[in-house]
Protein backbone atom coordinates (compact mmCIF):
# COMPACT_ATOMS: atom_id res chain seq x y z
CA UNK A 1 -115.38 -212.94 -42.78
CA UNK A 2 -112.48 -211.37 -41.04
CA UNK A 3 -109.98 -208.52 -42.73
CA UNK A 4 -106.32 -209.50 -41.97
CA UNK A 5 -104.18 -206.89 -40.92
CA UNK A 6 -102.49 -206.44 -44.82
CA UNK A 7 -105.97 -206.07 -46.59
CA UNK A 8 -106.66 -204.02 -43.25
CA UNK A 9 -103.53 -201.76 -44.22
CA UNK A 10 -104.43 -201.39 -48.07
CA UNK A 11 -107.81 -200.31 -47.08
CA UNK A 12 -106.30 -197.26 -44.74
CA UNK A 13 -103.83 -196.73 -47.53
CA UNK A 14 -106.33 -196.40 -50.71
CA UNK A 15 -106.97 -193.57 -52.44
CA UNK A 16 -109.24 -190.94 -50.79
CA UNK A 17 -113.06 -190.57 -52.78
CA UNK A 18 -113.20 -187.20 -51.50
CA UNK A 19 -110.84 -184.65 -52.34
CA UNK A 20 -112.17 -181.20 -51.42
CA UNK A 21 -113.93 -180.14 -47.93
CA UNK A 22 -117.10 -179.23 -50.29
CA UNK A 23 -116.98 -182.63 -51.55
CA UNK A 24 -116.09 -184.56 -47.83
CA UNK A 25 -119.55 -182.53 -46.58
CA UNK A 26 -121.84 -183.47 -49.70
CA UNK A 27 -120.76 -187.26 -49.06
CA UNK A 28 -121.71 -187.13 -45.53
CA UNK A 29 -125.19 -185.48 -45.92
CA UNK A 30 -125.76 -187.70 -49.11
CA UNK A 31 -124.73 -190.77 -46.17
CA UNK A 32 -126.78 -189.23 -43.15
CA UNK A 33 -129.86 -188.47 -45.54
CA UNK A 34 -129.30 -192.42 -45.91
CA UNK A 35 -129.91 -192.89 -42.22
CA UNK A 36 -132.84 -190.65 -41.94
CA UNK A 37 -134.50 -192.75 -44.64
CA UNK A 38 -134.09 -195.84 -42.51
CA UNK A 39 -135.36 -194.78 -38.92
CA UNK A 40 -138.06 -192.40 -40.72
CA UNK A 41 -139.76 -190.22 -37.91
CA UNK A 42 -138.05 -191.92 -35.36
CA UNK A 43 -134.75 -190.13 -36.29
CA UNK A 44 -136.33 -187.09 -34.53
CA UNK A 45 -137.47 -188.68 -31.57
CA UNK A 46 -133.29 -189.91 -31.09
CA UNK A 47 -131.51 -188.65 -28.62
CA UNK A 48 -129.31 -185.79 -29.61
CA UNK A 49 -125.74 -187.60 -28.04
CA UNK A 50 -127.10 -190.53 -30.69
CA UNK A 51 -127.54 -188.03 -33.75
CA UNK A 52 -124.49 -186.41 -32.85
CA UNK A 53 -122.88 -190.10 -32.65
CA UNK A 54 -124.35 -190.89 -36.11
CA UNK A 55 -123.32 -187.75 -37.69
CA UNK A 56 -119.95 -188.53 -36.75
CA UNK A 57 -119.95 -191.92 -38.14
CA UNK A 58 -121.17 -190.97 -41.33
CA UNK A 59 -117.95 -188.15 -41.97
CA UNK A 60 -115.41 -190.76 -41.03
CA UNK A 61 -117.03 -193.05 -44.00
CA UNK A 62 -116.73 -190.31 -46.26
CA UNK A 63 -113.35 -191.20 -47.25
CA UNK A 64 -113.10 -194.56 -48.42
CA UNK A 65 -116.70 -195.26 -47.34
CA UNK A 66 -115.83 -197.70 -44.40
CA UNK A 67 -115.61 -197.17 -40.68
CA UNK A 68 -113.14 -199.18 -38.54
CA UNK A 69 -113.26 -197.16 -35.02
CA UNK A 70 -115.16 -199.56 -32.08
CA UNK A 71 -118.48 -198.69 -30.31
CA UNK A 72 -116.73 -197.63 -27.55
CA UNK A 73 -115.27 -194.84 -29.18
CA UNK A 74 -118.40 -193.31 -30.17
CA UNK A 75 -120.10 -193.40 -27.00
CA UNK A 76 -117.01 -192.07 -24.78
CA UNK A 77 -117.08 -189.12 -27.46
CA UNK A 78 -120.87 -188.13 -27.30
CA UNK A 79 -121.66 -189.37 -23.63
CA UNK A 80 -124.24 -192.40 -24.87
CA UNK A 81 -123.78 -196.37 -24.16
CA UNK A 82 -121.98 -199.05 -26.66
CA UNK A 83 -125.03 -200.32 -26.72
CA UNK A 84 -127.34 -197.63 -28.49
CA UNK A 85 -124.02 -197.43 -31.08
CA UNK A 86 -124.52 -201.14 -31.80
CA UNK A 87 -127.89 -201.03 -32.01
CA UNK A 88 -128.25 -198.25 -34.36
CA UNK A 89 -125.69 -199.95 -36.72
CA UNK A 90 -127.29 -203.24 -35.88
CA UNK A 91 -130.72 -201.36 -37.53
CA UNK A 92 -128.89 -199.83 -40.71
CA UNK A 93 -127.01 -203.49 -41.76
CA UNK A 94 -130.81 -204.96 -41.62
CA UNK A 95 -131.77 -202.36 -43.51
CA UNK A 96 -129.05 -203.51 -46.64
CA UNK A 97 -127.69 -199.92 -45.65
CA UNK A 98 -123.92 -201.13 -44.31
CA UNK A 99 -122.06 -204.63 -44.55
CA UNK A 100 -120.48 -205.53 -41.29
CA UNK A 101 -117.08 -207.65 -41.29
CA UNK A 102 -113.90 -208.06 -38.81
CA UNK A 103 -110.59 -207.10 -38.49
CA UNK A 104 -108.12 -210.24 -37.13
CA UNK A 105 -107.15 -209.29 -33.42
CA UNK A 106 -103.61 -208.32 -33.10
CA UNK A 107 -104.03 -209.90 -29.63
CA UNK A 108 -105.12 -213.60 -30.07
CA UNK A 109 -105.95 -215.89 -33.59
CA UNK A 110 -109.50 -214.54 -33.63
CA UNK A 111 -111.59 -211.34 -34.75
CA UNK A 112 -111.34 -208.24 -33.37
CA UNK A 113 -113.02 -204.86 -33.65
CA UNK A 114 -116.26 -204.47 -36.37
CA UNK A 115 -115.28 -202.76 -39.78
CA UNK A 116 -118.71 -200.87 -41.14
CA UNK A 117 -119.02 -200.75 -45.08
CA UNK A 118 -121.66 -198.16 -46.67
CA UNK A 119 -123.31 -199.69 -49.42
CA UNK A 120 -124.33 -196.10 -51.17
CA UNK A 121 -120.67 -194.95 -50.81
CA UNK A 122 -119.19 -194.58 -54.40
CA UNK A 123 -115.90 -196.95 -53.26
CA UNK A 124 -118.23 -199.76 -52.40
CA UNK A 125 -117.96 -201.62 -55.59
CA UNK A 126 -114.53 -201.44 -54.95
CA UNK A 127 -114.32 -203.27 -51.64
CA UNK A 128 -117.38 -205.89 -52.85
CA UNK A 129 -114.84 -207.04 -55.31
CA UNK A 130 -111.79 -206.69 -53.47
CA UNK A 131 -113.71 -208.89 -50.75
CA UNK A 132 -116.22 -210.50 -52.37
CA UNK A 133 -119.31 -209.18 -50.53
CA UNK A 134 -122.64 -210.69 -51.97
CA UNK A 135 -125.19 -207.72 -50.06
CA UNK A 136 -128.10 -209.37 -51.54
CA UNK A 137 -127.66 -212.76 -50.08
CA UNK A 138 -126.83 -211.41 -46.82
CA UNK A 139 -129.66 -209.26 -46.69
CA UNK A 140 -132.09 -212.12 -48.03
CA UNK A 141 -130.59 -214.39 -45.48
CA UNK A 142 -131.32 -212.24 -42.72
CA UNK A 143 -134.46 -211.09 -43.83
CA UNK A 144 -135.72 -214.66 -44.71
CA UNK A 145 -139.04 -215.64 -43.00
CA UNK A 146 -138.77 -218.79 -40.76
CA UNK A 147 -141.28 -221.07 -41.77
CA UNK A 148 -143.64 -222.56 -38.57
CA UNK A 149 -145.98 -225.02 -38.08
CA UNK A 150 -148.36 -225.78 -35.35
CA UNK A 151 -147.31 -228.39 -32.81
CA UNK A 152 -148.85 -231.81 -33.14
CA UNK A 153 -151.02 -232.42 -29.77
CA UNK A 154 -149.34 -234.53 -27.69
CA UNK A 155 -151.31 -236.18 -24.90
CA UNK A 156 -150.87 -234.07 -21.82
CA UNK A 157 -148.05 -235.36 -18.89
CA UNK A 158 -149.85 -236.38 -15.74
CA UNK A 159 -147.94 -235.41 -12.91
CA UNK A 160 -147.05 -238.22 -10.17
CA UNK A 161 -146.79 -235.05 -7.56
CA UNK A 162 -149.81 -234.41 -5.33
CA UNK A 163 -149.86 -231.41 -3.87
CA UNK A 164 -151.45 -230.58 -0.71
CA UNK A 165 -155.28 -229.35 -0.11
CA UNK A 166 -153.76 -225.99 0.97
CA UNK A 167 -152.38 -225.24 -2.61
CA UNK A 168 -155.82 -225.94 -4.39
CA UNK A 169 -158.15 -223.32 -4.84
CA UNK A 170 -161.20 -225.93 -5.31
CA UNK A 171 -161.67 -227.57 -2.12
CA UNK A 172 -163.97 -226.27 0.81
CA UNK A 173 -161.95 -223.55 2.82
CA UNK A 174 -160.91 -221.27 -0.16
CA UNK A 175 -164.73 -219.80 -0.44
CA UNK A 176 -164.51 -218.60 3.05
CA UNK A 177 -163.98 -214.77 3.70
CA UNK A 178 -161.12 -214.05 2.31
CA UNK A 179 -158.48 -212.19 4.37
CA UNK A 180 -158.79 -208.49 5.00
CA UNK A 181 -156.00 -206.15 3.64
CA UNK A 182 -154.82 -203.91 6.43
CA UNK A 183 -155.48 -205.58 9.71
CA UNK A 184 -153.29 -207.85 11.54
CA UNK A 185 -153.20 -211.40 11.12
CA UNK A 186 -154.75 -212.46 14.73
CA UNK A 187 -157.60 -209.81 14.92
CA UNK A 188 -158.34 -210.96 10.94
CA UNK A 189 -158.47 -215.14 12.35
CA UNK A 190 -160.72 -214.07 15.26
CA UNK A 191 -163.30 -211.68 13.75
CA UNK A 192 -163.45 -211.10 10.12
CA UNK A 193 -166.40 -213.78 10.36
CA UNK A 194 -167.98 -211.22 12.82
CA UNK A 195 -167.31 -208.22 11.57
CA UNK A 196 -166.89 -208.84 7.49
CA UNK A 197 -165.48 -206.11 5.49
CA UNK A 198 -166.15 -203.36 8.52
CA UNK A 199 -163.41 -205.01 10.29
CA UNK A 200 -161.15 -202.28 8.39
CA UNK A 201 -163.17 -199.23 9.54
CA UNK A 202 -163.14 -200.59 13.42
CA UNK A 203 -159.19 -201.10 13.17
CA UNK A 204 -158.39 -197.67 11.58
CA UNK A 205 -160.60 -195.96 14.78
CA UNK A 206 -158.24 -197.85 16.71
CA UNK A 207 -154.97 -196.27 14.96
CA UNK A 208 -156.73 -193.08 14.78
CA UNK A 209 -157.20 -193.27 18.31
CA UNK A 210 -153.45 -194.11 19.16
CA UNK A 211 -152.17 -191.54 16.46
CA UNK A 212 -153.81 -188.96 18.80
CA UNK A 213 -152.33 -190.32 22.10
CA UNK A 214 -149.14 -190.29 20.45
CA UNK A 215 -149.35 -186.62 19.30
CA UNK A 216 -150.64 -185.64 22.90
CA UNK A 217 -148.29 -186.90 24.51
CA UNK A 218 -145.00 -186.85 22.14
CA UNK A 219 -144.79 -190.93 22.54
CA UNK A 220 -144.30 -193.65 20.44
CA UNK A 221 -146.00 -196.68 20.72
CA UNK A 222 -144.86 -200.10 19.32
CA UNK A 223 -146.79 -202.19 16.82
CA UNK A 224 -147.35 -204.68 19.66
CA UNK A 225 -149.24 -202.46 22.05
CA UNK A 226 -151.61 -201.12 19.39
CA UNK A 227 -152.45 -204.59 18.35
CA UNK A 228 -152.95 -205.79 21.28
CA UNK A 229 -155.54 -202.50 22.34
CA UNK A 230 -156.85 -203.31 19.23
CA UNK A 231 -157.63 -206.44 20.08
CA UNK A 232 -159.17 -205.97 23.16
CA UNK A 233 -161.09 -202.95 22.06
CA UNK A 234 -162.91 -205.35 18.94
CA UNK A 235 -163.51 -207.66 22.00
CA UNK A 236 -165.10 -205.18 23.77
CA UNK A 237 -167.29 -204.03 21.25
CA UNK A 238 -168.74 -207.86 20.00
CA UNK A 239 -169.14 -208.38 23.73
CA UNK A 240 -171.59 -204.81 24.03
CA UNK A 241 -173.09 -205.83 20.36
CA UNK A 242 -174.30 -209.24 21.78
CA UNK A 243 -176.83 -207.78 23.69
CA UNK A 244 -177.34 -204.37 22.14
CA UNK A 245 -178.03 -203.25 18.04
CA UNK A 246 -175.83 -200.96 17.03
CA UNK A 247 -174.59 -199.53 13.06
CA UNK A 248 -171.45 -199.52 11.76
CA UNK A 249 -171.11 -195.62 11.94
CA UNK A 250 -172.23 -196.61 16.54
CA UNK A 251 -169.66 -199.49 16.13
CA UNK A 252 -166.61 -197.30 15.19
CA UNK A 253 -167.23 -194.38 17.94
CA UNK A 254 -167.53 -196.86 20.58
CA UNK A 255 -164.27 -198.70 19.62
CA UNK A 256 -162.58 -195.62 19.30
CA UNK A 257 -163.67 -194.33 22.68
CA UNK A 258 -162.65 -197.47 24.08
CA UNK A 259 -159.20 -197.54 22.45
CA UNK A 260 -158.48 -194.23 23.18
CA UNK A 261 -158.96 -194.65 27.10
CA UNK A 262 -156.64 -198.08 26.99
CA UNK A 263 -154.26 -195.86 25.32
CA UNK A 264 -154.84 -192.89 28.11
CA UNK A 265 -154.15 -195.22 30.38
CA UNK A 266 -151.18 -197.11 29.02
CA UNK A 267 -148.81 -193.88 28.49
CA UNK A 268 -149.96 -192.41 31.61
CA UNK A 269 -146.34 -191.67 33.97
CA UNK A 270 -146.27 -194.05 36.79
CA UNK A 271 -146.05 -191.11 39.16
CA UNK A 272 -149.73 -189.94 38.62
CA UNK A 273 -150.59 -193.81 38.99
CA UNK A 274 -148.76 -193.77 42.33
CA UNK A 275 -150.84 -190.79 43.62
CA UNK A 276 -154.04 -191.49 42.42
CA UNK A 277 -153.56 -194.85 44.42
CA UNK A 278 -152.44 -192.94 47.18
CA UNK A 279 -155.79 -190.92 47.04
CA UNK A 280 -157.73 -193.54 46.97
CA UNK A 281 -156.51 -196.18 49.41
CA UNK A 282 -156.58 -194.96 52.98
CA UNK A 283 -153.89 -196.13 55.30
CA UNK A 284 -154.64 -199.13 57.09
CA UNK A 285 -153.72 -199.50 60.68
CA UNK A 286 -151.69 -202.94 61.50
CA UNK A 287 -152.87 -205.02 64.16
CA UNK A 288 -151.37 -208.00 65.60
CA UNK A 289 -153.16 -210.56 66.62
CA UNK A 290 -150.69 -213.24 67.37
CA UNK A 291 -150.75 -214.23 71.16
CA UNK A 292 -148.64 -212.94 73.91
CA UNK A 293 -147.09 -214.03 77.17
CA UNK A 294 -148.43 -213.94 80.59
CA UNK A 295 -145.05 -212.47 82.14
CA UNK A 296 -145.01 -210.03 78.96
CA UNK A 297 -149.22 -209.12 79.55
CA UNK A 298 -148.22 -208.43 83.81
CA UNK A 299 -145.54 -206.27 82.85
CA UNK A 300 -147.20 -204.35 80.50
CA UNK A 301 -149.97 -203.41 82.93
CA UNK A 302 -146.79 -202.83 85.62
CA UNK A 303 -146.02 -199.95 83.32
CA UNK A 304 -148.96 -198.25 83.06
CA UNK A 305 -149.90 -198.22 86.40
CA UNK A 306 -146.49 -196.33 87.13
CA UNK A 307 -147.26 -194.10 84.45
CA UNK A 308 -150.98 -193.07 86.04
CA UNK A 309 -149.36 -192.84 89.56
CA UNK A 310 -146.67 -190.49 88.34
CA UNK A 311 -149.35 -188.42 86.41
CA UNK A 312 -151.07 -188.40 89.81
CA UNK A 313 -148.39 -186.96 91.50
CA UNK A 314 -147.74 -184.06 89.27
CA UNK A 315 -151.28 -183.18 88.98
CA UNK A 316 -150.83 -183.10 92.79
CA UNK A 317 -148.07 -180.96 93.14
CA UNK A 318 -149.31 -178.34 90.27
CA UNK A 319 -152.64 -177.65 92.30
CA UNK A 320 -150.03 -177.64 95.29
CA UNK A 321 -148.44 -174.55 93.71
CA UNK A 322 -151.38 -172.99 92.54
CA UNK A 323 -153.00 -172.62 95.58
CA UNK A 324 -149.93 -171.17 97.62
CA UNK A 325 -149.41 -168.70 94.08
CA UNK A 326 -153.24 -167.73 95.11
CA UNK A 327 -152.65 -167.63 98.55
CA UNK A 328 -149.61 -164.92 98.22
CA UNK A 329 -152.03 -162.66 96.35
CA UNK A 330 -154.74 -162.48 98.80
């Protein structure tokens, strides 16, 4: 039903119900007790914005005992959403409480903002017969249970789509072990058949192991490193189990004493590599073996008979001068 903008004028211009402030406040208790009834103990448990909201909608309506301002008013007023205003007044029209209708938009040849009617309000008969409002149909219509029946059972659709083994939890490989939360994807392919469920405790050794390398030495290691210690670490440690028994409680200090010297030895600085090579490794001497002339062979032994003559000769000459030095003395 829409209000067209002359009834729409009438209704701002009728007579006020209310003529005293005494009477205005009565009304809009009498209304708000009205509202309390409806939501019961869940009034209490509103916001206070919303009762504040609520309160103000029921003083406007004391009037005439209709409220024509949009949900957007209310909530820019008392700091709640359109959407709590409409559903409160969404609760009291199921209730029988108010009788919703439209205004015509001034805008475009449809309706525009929601008019509110009170039903308790004392000018109420006056608008049902002005407009013709039938509450008890409305409210039977709305309330009216829907009758339903139980489908009739329809052969089921067989699909024409097959979908592949990997999507159906029947066939052989989905009883294997199932895949172990927290470890990565290559180490969980290659030993959680080994290993089972203690997988886990073996891989958090190995992070505990790089968490303390990292603190050490104020480094941070990529995901890929630590996987891949990890990896070789679990290796490690199924290669020593195959010939020795060990527990789970032996299994974990061994992979975390081998992960932690991988990780020693990954963030050590390349200069303390250098010199601990240098230590080690003794200098070797070069020797060339790759054959020589004869001229070049003759030569060489030209030269170092020169050199023994001339070391001759000043041996010579030095016990030359010593023995005239000694003969001066005497």
């Amino acid at each position: 039903m829409l209000i067209f903008n002359d009834d729409f004028s009438r209704m701002q211009n009728y007579e006020s119900y209310t003529k005293t402030n005494s009477e205005q406040k009565q009304m809009k208790y009498k209304l708000l007790n009205i509202v309390e009834s409806v939501f019961g103990d869940s009034f209490a448990r509103l916001k206070q914005e919303t009762r504040d909201a609520i309160d103000m909608i029921c003083f406007l309506a004391t009037n005439n005992g209709f409220v024509y301002a949009k949900d957007t008013y209310f909530a820019e007023k008392h700091a709640v959403s359109a959407r709590t205003i409409r559903r409160v007044m969404k609760t009291l029209e199921d209730a029988g409480k108010i009788v919703k209708t439209h205004r015509s938009s001034s805008k475009h040849n449809g309706r525009g903002a929601a008019v509110y009617f009170f039903v308790d309000h004392p000018s109420f008969a006056h608008w049902q017969q002005y407009f013709g409002f039938d509450v008890q149909a409305d409210v039977q219509a709305e309330n009216a249970e829907i009758p339903c029946e139980s489908k009739s059972e329809e052969s089921k659709k067989v699909s024409t789509y097959y979908l592949p083994n990997n999507y159906i939890k029947d066939h052989f490989m989905y009883k294997t072990i199932p895949f172990i939360k927290g470890v990565p994807k290559l180490i969980n392919q290659t030993f959680k058949d080994l290993f089972k469920e203690s997988l886990k405790d073996l891989y958090l050794r190995v992070r505990m192991a790089s968490q303390k390398v990292c603190q050490s030495v104020s480094i941070t290691l990529s995901k890929k490193d630590i996987q891949s210690i990890a990896y070789e670490s679990i290796h490690a440690l199924f290669t020593y189990t195959k010939t020795h028994s060990m527990n789970l409680e032996e299994q974990c200090k061994l992979v975390y004493r081998i992960a932690l010297n991988k990780f020693n030895e990954l963030v050590q600085p390349e200069d303390k590599k250098d010199e601990e090579k240098s230590i080690g490794v003794a200098p070797r001497k070069i020797v060339r073996k790759e054959m020589l002339p004869d001229w070049f062979q003759e030569q060489q032994e030209t030269v170092t008979k020169t050199k023994e003559d001339v070391c001759a000769e000043s041996e010579e000459e030095e016990m030359a001068k010593m023995k005239a030095i000694l003969a001066h003395y005497s």
